[in-house]
PDB file of N, CA and C in Angstrom:
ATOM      1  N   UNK A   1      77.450  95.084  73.535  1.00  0.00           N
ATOM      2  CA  UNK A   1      76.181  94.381  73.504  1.00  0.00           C
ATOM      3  C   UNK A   1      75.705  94.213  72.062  1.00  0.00           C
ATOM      4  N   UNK A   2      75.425  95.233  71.096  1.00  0.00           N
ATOM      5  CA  UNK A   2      75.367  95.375  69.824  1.00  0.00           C
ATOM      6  C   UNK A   2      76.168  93.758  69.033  1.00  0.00           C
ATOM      7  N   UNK A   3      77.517  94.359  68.966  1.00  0.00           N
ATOM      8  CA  UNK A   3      78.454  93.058  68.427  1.00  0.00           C
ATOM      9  C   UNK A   3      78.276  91.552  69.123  1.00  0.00           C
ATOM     10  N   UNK A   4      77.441  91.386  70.303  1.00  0.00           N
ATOM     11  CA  UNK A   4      77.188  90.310  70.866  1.00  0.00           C
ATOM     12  C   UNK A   4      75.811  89.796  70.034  1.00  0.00           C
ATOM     13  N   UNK A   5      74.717  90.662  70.198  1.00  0.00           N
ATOM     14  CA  UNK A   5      73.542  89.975  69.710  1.00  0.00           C
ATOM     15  C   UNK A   5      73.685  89.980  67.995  1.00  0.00           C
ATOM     16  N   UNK A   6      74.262  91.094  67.652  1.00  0.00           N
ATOM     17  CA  UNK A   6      74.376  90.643  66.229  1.00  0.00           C
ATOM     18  C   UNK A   6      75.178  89.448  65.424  1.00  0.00           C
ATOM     19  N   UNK A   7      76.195  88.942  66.254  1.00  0.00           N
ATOM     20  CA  UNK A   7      76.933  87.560  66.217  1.00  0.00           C
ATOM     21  C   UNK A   7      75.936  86.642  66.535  1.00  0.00           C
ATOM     22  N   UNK A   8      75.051  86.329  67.557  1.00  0.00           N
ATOM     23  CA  UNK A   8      73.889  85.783  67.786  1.00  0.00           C
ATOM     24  C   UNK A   8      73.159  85.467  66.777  1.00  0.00           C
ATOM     25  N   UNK A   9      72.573  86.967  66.547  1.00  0.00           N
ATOM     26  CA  UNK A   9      71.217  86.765  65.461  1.00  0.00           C
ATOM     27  C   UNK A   9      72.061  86.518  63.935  1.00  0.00           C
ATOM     28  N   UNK A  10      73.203  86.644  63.478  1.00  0.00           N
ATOM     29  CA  UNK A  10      73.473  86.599  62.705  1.00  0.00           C
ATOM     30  C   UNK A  10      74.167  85.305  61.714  1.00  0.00           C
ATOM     31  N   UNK A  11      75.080  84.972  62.601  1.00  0.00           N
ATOM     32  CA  UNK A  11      76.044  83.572  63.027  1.00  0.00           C
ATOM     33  C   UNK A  11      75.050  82.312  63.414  1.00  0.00           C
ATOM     34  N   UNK A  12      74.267  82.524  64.532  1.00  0.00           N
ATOM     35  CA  UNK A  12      73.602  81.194  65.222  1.00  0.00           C
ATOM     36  C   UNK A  12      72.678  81.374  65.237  1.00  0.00           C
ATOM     37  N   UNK A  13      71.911  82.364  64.091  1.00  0.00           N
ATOM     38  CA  UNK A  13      70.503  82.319  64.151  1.00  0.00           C
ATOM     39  C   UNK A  13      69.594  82.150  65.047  1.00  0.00           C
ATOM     40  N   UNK A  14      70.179  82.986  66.135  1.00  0.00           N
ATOM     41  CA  UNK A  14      69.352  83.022  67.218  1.00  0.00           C
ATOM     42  C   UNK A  14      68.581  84.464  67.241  1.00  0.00           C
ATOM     43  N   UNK A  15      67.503  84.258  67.559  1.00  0.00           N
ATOM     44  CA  UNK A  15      66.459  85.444  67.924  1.00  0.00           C
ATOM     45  C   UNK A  15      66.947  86.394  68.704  1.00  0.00           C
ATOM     46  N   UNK A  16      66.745  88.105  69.272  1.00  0.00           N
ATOM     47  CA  UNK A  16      66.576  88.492  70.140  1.00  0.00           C
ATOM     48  C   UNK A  16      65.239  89.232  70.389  1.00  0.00           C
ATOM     49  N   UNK A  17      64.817  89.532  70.916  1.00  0.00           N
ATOM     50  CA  UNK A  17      63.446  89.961  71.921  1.00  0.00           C
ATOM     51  C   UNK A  17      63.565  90.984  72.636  1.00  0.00           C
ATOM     52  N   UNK A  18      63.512  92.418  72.785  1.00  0.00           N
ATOM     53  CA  UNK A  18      63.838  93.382  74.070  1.00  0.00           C
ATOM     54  C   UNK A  18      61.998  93.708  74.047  1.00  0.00           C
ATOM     55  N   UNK A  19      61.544  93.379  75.299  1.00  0.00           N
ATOM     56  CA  UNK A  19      60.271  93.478  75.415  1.00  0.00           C
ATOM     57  C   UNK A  19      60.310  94.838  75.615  1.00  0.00           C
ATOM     58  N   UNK A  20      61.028  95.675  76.261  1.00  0.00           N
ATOM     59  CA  UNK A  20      61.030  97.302  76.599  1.00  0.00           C
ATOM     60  C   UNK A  20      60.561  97.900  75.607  1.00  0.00           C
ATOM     61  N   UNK A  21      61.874  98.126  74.262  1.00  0.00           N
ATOM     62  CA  UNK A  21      61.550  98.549  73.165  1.00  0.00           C
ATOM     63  C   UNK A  21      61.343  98.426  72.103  1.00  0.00           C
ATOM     64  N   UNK A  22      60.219  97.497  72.239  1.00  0.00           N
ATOM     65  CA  UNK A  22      59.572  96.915  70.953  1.00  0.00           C
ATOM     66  C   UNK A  22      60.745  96.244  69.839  1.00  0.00           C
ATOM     67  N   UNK A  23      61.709  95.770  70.353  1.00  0.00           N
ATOM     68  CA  UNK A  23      62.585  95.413  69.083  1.00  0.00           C
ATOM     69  C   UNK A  23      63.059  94.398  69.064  1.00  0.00           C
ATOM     70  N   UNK A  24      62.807  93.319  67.962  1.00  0.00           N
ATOM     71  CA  UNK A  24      62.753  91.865  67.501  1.00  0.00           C
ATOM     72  C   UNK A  24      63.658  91.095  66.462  1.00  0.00           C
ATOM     73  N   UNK A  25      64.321  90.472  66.091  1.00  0.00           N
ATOM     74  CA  UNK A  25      65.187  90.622  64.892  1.00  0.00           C
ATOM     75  C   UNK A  25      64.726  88.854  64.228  1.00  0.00           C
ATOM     76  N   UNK A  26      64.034  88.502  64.439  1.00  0.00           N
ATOM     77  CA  UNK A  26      63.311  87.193  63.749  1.00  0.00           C
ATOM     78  C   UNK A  26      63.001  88.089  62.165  1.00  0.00           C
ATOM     79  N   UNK A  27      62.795  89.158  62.205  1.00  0.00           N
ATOM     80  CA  UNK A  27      62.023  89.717  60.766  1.00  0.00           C
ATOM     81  C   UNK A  27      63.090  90.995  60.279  1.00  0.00           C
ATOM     82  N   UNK A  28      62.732  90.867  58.901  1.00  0.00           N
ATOM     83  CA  UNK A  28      63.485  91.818  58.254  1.00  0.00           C
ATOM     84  C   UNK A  28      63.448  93.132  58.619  1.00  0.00           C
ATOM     85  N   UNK A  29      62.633  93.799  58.783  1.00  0.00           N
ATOM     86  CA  UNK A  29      62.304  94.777  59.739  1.00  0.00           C
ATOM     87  C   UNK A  29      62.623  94.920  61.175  1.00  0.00           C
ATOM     88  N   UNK A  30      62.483  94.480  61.745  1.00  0.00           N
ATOM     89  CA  UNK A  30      63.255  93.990  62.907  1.00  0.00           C
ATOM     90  C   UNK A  30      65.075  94.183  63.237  1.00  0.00           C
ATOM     91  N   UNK A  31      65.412  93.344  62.216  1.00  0.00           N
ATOM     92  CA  UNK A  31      66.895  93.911  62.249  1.00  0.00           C
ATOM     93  C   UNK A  31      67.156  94.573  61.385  1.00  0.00           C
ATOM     94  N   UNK A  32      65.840  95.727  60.957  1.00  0.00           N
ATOM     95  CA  UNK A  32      66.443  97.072  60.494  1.00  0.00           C
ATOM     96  C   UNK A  32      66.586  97.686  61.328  1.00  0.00           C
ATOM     97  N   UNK A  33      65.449  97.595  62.557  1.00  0.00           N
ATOM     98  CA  UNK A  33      65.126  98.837  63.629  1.00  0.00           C
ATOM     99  C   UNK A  33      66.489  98.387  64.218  1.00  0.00           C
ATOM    100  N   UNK A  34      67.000  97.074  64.660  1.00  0.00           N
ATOM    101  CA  UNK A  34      67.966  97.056  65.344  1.00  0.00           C
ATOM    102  C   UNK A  34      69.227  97.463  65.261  1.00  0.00           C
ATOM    103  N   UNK A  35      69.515  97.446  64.116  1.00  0.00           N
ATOM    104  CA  UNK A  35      70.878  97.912  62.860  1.00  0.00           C
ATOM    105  C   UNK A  35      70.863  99.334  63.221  1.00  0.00           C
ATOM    106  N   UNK A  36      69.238 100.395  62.896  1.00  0.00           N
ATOM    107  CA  UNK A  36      69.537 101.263  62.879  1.00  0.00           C
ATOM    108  C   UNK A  36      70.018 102.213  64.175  1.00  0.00           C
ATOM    109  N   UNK A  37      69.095 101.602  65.616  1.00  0.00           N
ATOM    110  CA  UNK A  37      69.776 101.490  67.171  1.00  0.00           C
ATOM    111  C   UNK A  37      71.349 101.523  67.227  1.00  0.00           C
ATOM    112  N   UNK A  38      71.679 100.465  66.739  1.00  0.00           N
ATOM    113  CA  UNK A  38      73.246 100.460  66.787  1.00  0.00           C
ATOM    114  C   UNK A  38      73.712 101.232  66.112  1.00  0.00           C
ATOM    115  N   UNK A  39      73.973 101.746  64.886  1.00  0.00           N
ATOM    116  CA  UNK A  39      74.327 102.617  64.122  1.00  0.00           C
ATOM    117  C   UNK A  39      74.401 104.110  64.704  1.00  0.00           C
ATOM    118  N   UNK A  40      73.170 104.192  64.959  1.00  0.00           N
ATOM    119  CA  UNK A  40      73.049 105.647  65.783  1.00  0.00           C
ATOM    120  C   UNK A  40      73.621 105.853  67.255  1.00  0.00           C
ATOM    121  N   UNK A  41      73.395 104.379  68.469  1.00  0.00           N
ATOM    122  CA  UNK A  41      74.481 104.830  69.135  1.00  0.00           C
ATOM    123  C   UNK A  41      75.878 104.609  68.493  1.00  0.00           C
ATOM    124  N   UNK A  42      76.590 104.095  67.611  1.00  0.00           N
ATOM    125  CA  UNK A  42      77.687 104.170  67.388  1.00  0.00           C
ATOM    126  C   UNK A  42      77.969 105.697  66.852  1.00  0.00           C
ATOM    127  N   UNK A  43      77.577 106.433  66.168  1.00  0.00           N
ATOM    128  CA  UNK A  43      77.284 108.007  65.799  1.00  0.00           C
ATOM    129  C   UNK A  43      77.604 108.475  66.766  1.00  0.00           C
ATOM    130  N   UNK A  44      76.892 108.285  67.987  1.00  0.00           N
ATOM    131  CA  UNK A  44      76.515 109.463  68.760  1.00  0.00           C
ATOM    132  C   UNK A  44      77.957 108.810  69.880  1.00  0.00           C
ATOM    133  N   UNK A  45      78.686 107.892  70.083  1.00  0.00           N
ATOM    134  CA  UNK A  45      79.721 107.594  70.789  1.00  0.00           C
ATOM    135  C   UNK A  45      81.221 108.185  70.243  1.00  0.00           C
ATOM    136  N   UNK A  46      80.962 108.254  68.650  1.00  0.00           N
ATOM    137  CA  UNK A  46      81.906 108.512  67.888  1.00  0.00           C
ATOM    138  C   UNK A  46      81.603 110.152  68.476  1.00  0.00           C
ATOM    139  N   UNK A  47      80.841 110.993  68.169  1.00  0.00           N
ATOM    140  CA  UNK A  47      81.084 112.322  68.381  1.00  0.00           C
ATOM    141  C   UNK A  47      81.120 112.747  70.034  1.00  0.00           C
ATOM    142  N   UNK A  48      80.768 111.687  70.900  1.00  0.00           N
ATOM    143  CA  UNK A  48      81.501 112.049  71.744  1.00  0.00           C
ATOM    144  C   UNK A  48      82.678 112.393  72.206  1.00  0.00           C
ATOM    145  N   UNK A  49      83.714 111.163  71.391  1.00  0.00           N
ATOM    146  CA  UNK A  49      85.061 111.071  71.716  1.00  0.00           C
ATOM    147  C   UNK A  49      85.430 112.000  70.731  1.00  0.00           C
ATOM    148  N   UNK A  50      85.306 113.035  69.703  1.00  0.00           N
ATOM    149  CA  UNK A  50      85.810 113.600  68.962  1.00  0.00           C
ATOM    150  C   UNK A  50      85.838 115.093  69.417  1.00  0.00           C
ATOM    151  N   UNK A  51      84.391 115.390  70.228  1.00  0.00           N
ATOM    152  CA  UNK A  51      84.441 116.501  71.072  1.00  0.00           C
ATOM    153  C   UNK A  51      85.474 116.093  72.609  1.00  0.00           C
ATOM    154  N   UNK A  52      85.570 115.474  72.812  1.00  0.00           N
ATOM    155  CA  UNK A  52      86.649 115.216  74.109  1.00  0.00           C
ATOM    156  C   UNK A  52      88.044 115.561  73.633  1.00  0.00           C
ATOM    157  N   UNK A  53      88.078 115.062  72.443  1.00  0.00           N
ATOM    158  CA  UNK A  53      89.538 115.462  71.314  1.00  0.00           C
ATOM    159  C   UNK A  53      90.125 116.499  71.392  1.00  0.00           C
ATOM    160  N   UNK A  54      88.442 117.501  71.067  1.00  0.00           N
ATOM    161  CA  UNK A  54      88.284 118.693  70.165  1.00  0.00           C
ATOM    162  C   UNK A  54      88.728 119.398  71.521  1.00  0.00           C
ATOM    163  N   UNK A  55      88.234 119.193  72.881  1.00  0.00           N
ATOM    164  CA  UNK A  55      88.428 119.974  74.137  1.00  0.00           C
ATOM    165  C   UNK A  55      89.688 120.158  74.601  1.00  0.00           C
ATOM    166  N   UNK A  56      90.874 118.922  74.927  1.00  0.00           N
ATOM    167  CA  UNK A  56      91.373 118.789  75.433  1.00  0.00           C
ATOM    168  C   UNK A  56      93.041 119.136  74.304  1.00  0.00           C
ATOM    169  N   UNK A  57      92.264 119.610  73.267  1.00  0.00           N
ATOM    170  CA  UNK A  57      93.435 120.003  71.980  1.00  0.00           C
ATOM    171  C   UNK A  57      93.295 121.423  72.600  1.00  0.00           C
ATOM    172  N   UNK A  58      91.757 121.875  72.563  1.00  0.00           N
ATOM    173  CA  UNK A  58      91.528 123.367  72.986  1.00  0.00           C
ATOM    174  C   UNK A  58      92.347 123.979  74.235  1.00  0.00           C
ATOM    175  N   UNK A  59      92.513 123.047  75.246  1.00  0.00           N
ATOM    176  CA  UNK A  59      92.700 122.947  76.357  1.00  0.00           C
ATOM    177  C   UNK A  59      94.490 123.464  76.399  1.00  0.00           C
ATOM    178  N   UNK A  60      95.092 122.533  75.963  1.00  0.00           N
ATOM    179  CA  UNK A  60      96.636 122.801  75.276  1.00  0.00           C
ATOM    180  C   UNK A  60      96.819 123.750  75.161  1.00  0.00           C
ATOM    181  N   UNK A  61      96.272 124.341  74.003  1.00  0.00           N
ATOM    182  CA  UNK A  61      96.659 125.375  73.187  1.00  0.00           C
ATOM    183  C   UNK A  61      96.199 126.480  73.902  1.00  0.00           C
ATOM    184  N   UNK A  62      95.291 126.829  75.176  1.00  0.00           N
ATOM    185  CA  UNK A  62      95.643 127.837  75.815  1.00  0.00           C
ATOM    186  C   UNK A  62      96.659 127.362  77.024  1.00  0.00           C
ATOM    187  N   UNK A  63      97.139 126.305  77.012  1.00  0.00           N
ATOM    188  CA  UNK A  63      98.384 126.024  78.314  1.00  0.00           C
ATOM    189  C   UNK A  63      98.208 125.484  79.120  1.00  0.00           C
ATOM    190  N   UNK A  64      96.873 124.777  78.704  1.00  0.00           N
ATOM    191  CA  UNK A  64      96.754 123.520  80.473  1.00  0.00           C
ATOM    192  C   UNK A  64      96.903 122.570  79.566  1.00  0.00           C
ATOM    193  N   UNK A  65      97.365 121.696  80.619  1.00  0.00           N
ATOM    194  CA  UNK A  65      98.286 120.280  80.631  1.00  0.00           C
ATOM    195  C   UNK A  65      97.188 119.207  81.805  1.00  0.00           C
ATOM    196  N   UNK A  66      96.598 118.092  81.674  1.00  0.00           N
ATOM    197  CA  UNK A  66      96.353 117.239  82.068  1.00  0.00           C
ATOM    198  C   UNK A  66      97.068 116.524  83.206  1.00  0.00           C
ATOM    199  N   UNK A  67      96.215 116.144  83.784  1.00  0.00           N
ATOM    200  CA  UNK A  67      97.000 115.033  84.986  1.00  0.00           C
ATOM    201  C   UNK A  67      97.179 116.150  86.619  1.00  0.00           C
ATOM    202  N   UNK A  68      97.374 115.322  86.987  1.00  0.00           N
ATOM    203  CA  UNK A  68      98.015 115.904  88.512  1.00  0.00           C
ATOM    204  C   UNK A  68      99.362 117.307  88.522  1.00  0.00           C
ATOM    205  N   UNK A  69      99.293 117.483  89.436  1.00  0.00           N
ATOM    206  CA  UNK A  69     100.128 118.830  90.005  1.00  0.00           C
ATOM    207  C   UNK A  69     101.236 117.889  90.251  1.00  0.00           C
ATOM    208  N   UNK A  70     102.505 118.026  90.304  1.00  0.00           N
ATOM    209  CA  UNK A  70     103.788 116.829  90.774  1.00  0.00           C
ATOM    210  C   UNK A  70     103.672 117.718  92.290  1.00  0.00           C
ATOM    211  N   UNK A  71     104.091 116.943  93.277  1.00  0.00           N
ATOM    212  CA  UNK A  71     103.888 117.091  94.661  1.00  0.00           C
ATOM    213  C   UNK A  71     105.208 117.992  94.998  1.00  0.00           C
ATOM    214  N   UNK A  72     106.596 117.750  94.165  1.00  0.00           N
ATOM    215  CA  UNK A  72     107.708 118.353  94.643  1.00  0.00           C
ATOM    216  C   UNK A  72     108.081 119.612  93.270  1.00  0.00           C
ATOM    217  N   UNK A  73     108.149 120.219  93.386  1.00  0.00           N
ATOM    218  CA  UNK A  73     108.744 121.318  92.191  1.00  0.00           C
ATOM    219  C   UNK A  73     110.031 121.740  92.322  1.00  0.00           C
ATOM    220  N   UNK A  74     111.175 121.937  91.334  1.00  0.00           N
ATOM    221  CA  UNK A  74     112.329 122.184  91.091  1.00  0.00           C
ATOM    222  C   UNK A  74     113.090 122.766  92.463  1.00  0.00           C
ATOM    223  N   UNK A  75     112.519 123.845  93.219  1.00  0.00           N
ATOM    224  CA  UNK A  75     113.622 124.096  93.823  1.00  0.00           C
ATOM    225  C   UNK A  75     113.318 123.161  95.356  1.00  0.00           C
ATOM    226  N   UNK A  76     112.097 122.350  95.368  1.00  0.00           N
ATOM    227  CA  UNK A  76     111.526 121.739  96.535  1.00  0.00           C
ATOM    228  C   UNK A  76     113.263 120.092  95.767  1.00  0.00           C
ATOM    229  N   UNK A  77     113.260 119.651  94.710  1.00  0.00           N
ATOM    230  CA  UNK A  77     113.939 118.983  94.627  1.00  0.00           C
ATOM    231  C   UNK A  77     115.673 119.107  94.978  1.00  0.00           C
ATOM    232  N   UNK A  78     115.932 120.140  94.591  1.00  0.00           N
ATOM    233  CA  UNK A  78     117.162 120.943  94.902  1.00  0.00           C
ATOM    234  C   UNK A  78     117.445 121.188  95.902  1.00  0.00           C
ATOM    235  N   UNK A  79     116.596 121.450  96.705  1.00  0.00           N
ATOM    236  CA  UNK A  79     117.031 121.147  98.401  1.00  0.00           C
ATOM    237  C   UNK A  79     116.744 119.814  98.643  1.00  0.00           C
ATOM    238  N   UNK A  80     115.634 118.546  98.270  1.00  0.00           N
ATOM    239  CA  UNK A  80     116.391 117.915  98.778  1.00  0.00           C
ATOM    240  C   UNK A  80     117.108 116.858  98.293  1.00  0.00           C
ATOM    241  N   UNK A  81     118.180 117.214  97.193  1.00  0.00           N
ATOM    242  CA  UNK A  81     119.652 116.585  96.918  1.00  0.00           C
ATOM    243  C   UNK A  81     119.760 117.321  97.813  1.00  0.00           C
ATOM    244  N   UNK A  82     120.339 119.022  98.562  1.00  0.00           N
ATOM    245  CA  UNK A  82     121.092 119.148  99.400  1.00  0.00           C
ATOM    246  C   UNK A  82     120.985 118.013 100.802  1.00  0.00           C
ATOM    247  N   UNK A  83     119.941 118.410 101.377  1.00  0.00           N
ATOM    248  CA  UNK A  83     119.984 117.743 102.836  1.00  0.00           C
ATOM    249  C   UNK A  83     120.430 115.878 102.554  1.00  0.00           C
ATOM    250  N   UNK A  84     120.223 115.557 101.165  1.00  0.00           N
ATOM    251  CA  UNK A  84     120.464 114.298 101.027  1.00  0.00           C
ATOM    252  C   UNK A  84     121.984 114.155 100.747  1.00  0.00           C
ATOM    253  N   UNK A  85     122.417 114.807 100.191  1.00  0.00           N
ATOM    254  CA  UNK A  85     123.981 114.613  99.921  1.00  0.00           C
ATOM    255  C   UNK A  85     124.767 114.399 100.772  1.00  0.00           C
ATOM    256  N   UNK A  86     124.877 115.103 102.153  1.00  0.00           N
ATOM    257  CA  UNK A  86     125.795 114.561 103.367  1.00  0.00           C
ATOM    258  C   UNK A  86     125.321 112.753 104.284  1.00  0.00           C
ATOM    259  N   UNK A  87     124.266 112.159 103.897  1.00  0.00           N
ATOM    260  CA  UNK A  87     123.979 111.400 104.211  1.00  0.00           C
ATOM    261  C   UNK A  87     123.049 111.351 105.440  1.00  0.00           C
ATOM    262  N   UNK A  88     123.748 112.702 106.108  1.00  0.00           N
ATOM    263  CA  UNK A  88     123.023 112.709 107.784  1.00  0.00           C
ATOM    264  C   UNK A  88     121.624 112.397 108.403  1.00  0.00           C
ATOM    265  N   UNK A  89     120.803 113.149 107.072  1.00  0.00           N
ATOM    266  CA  UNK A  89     119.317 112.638 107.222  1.00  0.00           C
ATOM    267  C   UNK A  89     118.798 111.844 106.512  1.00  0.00           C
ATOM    268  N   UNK A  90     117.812 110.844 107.330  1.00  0.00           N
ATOM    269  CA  UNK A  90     117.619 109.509 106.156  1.00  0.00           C
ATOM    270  C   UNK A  90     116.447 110.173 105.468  1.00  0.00           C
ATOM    271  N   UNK A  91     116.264 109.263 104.422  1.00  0.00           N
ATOM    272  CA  UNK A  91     115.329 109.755 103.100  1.00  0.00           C
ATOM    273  C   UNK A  91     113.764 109.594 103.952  1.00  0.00           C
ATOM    274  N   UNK A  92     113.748 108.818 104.891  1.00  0.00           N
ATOM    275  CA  UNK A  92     111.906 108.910 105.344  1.00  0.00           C
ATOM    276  C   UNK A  92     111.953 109.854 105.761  1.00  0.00           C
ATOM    277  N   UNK A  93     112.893 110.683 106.687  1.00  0.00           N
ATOM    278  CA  UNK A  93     112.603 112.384 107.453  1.00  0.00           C
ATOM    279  C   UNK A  93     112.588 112.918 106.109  1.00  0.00           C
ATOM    280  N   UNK A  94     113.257 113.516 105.162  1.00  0.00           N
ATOM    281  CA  UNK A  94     113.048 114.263 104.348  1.00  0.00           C
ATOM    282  C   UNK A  94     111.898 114.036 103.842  1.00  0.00           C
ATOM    283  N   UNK A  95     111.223 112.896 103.196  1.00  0.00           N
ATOM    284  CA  UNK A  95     109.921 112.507 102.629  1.00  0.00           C
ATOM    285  C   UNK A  95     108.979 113.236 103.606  1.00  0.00           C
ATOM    286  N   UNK A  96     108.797 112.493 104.631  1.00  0.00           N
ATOM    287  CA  UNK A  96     107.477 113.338 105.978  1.00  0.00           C
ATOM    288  C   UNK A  96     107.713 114.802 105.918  1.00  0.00           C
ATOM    289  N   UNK A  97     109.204 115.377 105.984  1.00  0.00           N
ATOM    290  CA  UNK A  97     109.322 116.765 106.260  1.00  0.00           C
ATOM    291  C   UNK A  97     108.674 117.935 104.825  1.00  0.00           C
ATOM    292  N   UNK A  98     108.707 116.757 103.613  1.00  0.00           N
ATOM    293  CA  UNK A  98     108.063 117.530 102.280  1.00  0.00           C
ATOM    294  C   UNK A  98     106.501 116.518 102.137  1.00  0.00           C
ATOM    295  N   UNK A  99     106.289 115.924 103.125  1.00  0.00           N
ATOM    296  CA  UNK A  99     105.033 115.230 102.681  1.00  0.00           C
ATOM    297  C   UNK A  99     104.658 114.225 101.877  1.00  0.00           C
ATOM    298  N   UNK A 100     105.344 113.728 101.562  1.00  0.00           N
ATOM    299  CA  UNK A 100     105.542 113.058  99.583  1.00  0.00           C
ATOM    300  C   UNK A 100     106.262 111.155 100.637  1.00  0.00           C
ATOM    301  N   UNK A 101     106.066 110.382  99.782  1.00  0.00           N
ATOM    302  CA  UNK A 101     107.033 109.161 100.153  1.00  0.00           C
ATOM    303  C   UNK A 101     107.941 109.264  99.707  1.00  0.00           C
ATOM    304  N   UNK A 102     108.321 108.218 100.657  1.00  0.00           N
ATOM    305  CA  UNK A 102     110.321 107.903 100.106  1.00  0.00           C
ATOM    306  C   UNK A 102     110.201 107.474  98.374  1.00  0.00           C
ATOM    307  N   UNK A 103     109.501 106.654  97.737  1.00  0.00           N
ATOM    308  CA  UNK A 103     109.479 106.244  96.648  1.00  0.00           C
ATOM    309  C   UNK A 103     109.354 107.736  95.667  1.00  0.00           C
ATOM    310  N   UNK A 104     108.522 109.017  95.982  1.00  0.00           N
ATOM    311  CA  UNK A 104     108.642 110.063  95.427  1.00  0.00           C
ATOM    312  C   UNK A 104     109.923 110.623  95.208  1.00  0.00           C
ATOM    313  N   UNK A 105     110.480 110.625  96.687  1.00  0.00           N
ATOM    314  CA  UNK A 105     112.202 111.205  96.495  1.00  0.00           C
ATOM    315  C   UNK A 105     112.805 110.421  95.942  1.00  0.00           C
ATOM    316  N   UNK A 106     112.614 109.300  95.918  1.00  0.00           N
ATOM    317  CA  UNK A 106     114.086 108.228  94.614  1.00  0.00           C
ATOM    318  C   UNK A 106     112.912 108.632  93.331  1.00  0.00           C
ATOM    319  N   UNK A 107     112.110 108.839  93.114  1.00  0.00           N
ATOM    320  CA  UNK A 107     111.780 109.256  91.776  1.00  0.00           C
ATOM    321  C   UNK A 107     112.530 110.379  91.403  1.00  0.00           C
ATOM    322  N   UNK A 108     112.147 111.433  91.982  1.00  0.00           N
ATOM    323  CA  UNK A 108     112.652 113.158  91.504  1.00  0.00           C
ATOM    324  C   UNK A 108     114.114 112.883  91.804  1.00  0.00           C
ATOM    325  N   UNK A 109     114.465 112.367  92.888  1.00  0.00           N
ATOM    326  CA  UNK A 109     115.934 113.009  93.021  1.00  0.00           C
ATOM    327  C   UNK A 109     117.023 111.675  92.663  1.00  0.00           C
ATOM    328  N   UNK A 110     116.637 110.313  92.129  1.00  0.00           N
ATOM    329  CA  UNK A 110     117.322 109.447  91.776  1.00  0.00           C
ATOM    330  C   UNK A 110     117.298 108.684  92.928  1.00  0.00           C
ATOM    331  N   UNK A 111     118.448 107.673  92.537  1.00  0.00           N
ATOM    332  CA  UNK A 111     119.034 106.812  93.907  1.00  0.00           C
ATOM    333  C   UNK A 111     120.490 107.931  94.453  1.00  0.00           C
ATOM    334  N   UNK A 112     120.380 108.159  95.131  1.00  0.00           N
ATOM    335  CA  UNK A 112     121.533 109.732  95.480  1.00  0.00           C
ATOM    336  C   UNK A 112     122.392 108.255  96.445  1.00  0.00           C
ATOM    337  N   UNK A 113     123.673 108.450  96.593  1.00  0.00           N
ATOM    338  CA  UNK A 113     124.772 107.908  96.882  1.00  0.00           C
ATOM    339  C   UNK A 113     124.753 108.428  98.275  1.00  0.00           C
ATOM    340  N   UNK A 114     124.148 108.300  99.117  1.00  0.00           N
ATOM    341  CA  UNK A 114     123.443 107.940 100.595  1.00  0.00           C
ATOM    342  C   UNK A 114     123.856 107.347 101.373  1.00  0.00           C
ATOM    343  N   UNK A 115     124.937 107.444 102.546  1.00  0.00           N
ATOM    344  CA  UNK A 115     124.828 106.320 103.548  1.00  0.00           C
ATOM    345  C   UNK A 115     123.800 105.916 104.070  1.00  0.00           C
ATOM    346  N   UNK A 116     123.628 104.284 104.241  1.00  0.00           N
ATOM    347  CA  UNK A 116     122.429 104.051 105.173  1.00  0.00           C
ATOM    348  C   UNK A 116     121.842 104.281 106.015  1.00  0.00           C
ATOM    349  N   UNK A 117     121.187 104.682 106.425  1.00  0.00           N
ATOM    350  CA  UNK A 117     120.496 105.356 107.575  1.00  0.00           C
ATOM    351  C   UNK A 117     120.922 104.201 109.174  1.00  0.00           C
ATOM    352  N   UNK A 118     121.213 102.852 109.100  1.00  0.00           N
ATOM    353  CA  UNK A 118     121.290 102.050 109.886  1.00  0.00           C
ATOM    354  C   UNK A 118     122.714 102.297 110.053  1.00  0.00           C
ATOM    355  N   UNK A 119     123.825 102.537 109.197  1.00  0.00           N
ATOM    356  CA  UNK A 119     125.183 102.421 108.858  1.00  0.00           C
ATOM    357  C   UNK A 119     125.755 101.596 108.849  1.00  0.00           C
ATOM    358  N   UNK A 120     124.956 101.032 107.225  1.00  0.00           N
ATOM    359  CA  UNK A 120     125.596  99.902 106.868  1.00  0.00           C
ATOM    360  C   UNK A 120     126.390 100.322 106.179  1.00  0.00           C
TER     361      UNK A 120
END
């Protein structure tokens, strides 16, 4: 909003007006108060994102990691390459039987060399 009205008032010499808070930019004063509005929220946005920085560096460095839990863990994958390797069970029973979609198991466990479930 800032970079909008100041292209405005600045570029096309157009006025702005916020009847709320008294602030006008027709006058030199005016687009001081407004300059200084912007300035200060830009301050106060900047140290937001620097404490989010500051947290999530903190965060690391005692051993948490961001994002989601992965739904399958190492030995949940390892079984199922087993049950997948003979072909016998198709990949949607294994998916329902660990909860997760079929698109999860070709993630973790690849495209595994599978007969078709139809037998093609």
């Amino acid at each position: 909003l800032v970079s909008v009205v100041t292209h405005l008032v600045d570029e096309r010499r157009i006025g702005f007006l916020s009847l709320q808070e008294q602030i006008e930019t027709n006058s030199a004063s005016g687009k001081l108060v407004f300059h200084v509005f912007a300035a200060l929220a830009e301050f106060e946005r900047n140290l937001i994102s620097e404490r989010t920085k500051a947290g999530l560096e903190a965060a690391r460095a005692r051993g948490r990691l961001g994002g989601r839990k992965p739904k399958l863990q190492k030995k949940d994958i390892r079984e199922i390459r087993a049950l997948l390797k003979d072909g016998s069970i198709p990949v949607s029973d294994v998916a329902r039987r660990y909860g997760v979609s079929r698109t999860t198991i070709y993630n973790h466990v690849g495209v595994v060399s599978v007969q078709n479930s139809r037998g093609d």
